[in-house]
N, C-alpha and C. Protein backbone atom coordinates (compact mmCIF):
# COMPACT_ATOMS: atom_id res chain seq x y z
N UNK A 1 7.88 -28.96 -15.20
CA UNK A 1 7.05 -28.05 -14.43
C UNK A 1 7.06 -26.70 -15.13
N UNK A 2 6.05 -26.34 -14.96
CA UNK A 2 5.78 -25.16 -15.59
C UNK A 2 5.42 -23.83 -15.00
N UNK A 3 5.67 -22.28 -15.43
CA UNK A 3 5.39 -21.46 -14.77
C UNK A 3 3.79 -21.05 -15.09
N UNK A 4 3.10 -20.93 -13.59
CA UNK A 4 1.79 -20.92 -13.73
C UNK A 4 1.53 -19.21 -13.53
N UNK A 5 0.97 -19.00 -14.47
CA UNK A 5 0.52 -17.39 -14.99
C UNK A 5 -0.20 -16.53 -13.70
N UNK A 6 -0.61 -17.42 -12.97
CA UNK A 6 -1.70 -17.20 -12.49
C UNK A 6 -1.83 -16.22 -11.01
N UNK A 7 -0.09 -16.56 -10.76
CA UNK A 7 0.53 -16.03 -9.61
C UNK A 7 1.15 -14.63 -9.71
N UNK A 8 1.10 -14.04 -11.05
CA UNK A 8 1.69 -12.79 -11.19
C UNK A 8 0.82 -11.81 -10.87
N UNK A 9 -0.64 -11.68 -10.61
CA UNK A 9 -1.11 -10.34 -9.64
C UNK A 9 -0.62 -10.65 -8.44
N UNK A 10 -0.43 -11.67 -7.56
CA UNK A 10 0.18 -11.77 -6.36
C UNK A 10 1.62 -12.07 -6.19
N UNK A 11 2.45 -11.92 -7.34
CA UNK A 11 3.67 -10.93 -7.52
C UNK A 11 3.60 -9.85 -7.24
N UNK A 12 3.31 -8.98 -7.76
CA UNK A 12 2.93 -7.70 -8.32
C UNK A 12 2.82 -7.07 -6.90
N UNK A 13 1.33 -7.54 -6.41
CA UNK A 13 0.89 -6.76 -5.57
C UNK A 13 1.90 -7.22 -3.82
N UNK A 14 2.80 -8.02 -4.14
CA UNK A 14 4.09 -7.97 -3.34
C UNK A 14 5.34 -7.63 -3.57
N UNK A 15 5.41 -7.40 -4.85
CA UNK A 15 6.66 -6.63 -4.99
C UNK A 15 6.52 -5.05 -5.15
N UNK A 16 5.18 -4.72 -5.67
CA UNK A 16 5.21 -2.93 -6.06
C UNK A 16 4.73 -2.74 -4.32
N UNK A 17 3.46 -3.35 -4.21
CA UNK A 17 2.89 -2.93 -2.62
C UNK A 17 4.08 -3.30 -1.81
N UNK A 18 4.64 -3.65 -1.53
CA UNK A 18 5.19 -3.94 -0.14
C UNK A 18 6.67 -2.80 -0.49
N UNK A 19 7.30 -2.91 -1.51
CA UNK A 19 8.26 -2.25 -1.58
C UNK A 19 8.11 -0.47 -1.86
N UNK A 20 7.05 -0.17 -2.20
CA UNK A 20 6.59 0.88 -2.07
C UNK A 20 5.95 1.12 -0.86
N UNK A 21 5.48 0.44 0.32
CA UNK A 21 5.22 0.89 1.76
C UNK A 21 6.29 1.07 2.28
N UNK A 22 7.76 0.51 2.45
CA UNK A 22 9.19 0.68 2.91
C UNK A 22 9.71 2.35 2.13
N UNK A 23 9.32 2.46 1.23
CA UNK A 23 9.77 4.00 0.71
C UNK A 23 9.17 5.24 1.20
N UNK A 24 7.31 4.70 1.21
CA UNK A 24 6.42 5.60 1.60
C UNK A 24 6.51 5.80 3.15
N UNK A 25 6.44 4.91 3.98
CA UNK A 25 6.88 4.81 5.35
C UNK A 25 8.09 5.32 5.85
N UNK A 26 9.70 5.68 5.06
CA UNK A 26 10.31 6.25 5.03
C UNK A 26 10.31 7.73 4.78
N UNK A 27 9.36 8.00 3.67
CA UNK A 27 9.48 9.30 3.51
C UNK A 27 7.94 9.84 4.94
N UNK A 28 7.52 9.55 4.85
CA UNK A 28 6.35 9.79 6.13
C UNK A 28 6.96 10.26 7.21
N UNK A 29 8.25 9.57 7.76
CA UNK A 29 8.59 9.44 9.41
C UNK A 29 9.22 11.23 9.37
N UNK A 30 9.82 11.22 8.57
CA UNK A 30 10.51 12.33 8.31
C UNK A 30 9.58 13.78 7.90
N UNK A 31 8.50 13.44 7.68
CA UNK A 31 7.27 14.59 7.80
C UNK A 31 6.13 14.37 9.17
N UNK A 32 7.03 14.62 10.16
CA UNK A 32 5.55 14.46 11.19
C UNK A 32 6.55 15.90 11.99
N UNK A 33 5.28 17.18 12.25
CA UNK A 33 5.44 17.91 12.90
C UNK A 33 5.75 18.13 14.02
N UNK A 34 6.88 18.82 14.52
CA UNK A 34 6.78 18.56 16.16
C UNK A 34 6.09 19.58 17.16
N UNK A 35 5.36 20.79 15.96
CA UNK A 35 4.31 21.14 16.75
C UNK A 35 2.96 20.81 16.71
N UNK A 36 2.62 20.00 16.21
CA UNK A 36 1.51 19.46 16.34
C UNK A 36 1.76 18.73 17.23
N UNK A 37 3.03 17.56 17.14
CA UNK A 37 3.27 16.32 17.94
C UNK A 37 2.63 16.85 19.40
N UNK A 38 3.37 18.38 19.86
CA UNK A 38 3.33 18.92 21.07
C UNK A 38 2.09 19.08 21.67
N UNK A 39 0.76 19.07 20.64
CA UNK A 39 0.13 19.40 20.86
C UNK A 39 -1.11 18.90 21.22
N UNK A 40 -0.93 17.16 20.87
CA UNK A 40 -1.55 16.32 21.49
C UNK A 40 -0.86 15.92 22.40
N UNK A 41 -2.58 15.21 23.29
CA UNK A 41 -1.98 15.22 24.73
C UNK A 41 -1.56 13.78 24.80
N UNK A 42 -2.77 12.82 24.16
CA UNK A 42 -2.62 11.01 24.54
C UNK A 42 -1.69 10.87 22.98
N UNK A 43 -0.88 10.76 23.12
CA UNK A 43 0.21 10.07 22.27
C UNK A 43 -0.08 8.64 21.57
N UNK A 44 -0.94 7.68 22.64
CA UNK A 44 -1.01 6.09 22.38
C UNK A 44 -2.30 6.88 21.36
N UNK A 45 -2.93 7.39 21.45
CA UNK A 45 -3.79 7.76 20.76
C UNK A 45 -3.76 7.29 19.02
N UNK A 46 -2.65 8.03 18.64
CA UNK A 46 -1.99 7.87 18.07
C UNK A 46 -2.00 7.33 16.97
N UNK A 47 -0.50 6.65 17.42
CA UNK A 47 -0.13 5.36 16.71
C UNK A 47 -0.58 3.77 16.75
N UNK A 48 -1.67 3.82 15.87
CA UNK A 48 -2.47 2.60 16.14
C UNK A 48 -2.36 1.51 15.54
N UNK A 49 -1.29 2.23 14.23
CA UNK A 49 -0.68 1.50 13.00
C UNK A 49 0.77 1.62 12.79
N UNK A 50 1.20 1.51 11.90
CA UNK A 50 2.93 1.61 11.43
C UNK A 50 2.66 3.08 11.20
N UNK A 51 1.90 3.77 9.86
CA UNK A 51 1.92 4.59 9.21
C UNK A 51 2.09 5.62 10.10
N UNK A 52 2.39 6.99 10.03
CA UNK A 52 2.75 7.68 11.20
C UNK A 52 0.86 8.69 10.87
N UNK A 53 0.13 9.24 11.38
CA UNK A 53 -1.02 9.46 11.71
C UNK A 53 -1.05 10.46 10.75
N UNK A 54 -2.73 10.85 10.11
CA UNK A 54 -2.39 12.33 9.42
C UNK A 54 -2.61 13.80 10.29
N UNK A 55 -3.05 13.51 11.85
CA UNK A 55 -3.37 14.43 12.62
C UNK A 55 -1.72 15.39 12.67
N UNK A 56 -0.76 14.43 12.93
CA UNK A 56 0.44 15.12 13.18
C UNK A 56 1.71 15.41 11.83
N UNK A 57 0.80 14.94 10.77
CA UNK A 57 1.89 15.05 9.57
C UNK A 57 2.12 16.36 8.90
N UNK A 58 2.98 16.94 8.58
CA UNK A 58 2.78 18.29 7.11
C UNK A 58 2.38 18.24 6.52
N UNK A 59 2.25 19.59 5.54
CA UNK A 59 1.58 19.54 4.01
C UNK A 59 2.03 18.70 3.42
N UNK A 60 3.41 18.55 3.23
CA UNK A 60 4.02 17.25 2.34
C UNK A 60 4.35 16.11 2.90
N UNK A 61 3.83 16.06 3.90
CA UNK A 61 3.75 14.19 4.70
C UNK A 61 1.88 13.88 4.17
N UNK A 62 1.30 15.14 3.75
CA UNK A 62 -0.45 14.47 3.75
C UNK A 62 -0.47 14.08 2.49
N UNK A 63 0.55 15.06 1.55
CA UNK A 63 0.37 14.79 -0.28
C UNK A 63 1.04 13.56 -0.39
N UNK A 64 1.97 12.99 0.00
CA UNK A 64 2.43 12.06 0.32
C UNK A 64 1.87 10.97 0.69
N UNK A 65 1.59 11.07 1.26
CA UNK A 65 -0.10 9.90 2.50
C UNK A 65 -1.05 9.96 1.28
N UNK A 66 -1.67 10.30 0.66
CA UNK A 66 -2.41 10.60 -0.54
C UNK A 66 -2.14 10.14 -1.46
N UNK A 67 -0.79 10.51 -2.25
CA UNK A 67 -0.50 9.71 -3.11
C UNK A 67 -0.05 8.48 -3.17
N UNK A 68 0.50 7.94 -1.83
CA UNK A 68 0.43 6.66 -1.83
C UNK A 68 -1.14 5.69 -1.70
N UNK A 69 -2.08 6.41 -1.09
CA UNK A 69 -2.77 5.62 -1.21
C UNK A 69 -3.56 5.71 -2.49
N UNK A 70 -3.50 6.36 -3.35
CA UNK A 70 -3.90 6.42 -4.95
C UNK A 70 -3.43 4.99 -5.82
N UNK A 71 -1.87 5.09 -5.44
CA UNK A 71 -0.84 4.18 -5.66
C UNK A 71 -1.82 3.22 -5.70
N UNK A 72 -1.68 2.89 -4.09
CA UNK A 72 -2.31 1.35 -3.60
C UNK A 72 -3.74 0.65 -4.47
N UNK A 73 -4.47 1.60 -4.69
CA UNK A 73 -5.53 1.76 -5.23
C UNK A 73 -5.74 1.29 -6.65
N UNK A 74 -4.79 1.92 -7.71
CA UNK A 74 -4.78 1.89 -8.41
C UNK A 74 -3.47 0.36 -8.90
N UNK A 75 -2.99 0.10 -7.80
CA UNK A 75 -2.00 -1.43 -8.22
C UNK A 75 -2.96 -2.44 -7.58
N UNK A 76 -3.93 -2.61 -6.19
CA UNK A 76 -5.11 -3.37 -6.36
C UNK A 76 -5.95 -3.36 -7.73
N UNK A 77 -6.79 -2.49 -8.10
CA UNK A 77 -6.92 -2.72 -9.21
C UNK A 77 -6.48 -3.03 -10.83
N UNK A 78 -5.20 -2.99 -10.95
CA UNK A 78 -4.12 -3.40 -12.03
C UNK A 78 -3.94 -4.43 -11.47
N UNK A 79 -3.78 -5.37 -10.64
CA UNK A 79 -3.05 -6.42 -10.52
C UNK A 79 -4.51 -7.37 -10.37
N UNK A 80 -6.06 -6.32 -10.10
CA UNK A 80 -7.53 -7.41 -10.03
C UNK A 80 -7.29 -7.98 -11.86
N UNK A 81 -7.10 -6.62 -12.43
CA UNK A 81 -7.27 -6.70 -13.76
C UNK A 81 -6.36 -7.69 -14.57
N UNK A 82 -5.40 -7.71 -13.95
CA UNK A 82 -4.12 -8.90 -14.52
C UNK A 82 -4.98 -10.24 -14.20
N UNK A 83 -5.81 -10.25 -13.18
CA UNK A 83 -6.01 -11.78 -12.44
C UNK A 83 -6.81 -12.23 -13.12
N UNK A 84 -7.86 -11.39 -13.71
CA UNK A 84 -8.78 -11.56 -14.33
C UNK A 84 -8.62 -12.07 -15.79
N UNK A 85 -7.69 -11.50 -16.17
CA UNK A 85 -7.39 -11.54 -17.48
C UNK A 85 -6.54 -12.84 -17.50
N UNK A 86 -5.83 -13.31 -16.77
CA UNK A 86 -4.73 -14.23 -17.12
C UNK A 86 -5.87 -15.13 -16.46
N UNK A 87 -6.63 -15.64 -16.02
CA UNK A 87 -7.76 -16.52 -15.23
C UNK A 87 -8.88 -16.83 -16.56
N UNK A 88 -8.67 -15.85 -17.02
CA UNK A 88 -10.04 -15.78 -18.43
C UNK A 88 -11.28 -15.51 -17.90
N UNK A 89 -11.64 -14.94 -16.59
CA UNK A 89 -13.01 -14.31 -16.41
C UNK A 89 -13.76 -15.30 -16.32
N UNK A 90 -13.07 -16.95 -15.31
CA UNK A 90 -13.99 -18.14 -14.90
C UNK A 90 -13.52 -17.96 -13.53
N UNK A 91 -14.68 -18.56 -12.45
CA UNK A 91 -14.69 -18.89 -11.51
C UNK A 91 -14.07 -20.36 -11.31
N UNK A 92 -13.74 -20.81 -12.38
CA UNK A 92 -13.26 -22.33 -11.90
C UNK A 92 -11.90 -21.87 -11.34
N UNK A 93 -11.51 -23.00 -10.77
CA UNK A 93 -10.01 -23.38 -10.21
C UNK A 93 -9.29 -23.03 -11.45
N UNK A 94 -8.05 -23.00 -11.03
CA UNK A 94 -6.67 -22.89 -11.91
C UNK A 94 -6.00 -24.47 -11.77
N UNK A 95 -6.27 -25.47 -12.95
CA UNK A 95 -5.68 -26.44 -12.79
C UNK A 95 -4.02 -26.16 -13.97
N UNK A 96 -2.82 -26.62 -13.20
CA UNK A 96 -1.80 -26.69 -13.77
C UNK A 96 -1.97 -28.31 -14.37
N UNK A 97 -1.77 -28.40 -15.61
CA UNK A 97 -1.74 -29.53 -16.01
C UNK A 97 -0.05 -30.30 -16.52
């Protein structure tokens, strides 16, 4: 059996993406204002997601929020570009032979 090439953008985009949302999500929680927090009224409002909101974050919870999603952006597209390339730019199936 052999290792099939074909699975390393969906490596990638589970080991950099997911382990970089546990860092980014860490550093986030720790930038949300508590005067802003104060200052909305509906709370459920909110939190509609994990990510903590950019209504209630700091300057350096938004550059943050930002540069992760650059991140994201830019490892979707590095890891389209890996797929592509290790696939050879066919629509056929990936047969392991």
């Amino acid at each position: 059996m052999s290792f099939n090439t074909a699975v390393l953008p969906i490596l990638i985009l589970l080991i950099f993406g997911a382990g970089s949302m546990f860092f980014a999500m860490h550093y986030l929680s720790k930038e949300v204002s508590r005067e802003k927090l104060h200052k909305v009224e509906d709370l459920s409002s909110l939190w509609k997601n994990s990510f903590p909101p950019t209504q209630v974050l700091t300057e350096r919870g938004l550059k943050i929020q930002k540069w992760y999603r650059v991140f994201i952006v830019l490892l979707v597209g590095i890891a389209a570009a890996i797929g592509l390339f290790v696939t050879g730019f066919s629509n056929a199936p990936i047969i392991t032979t």
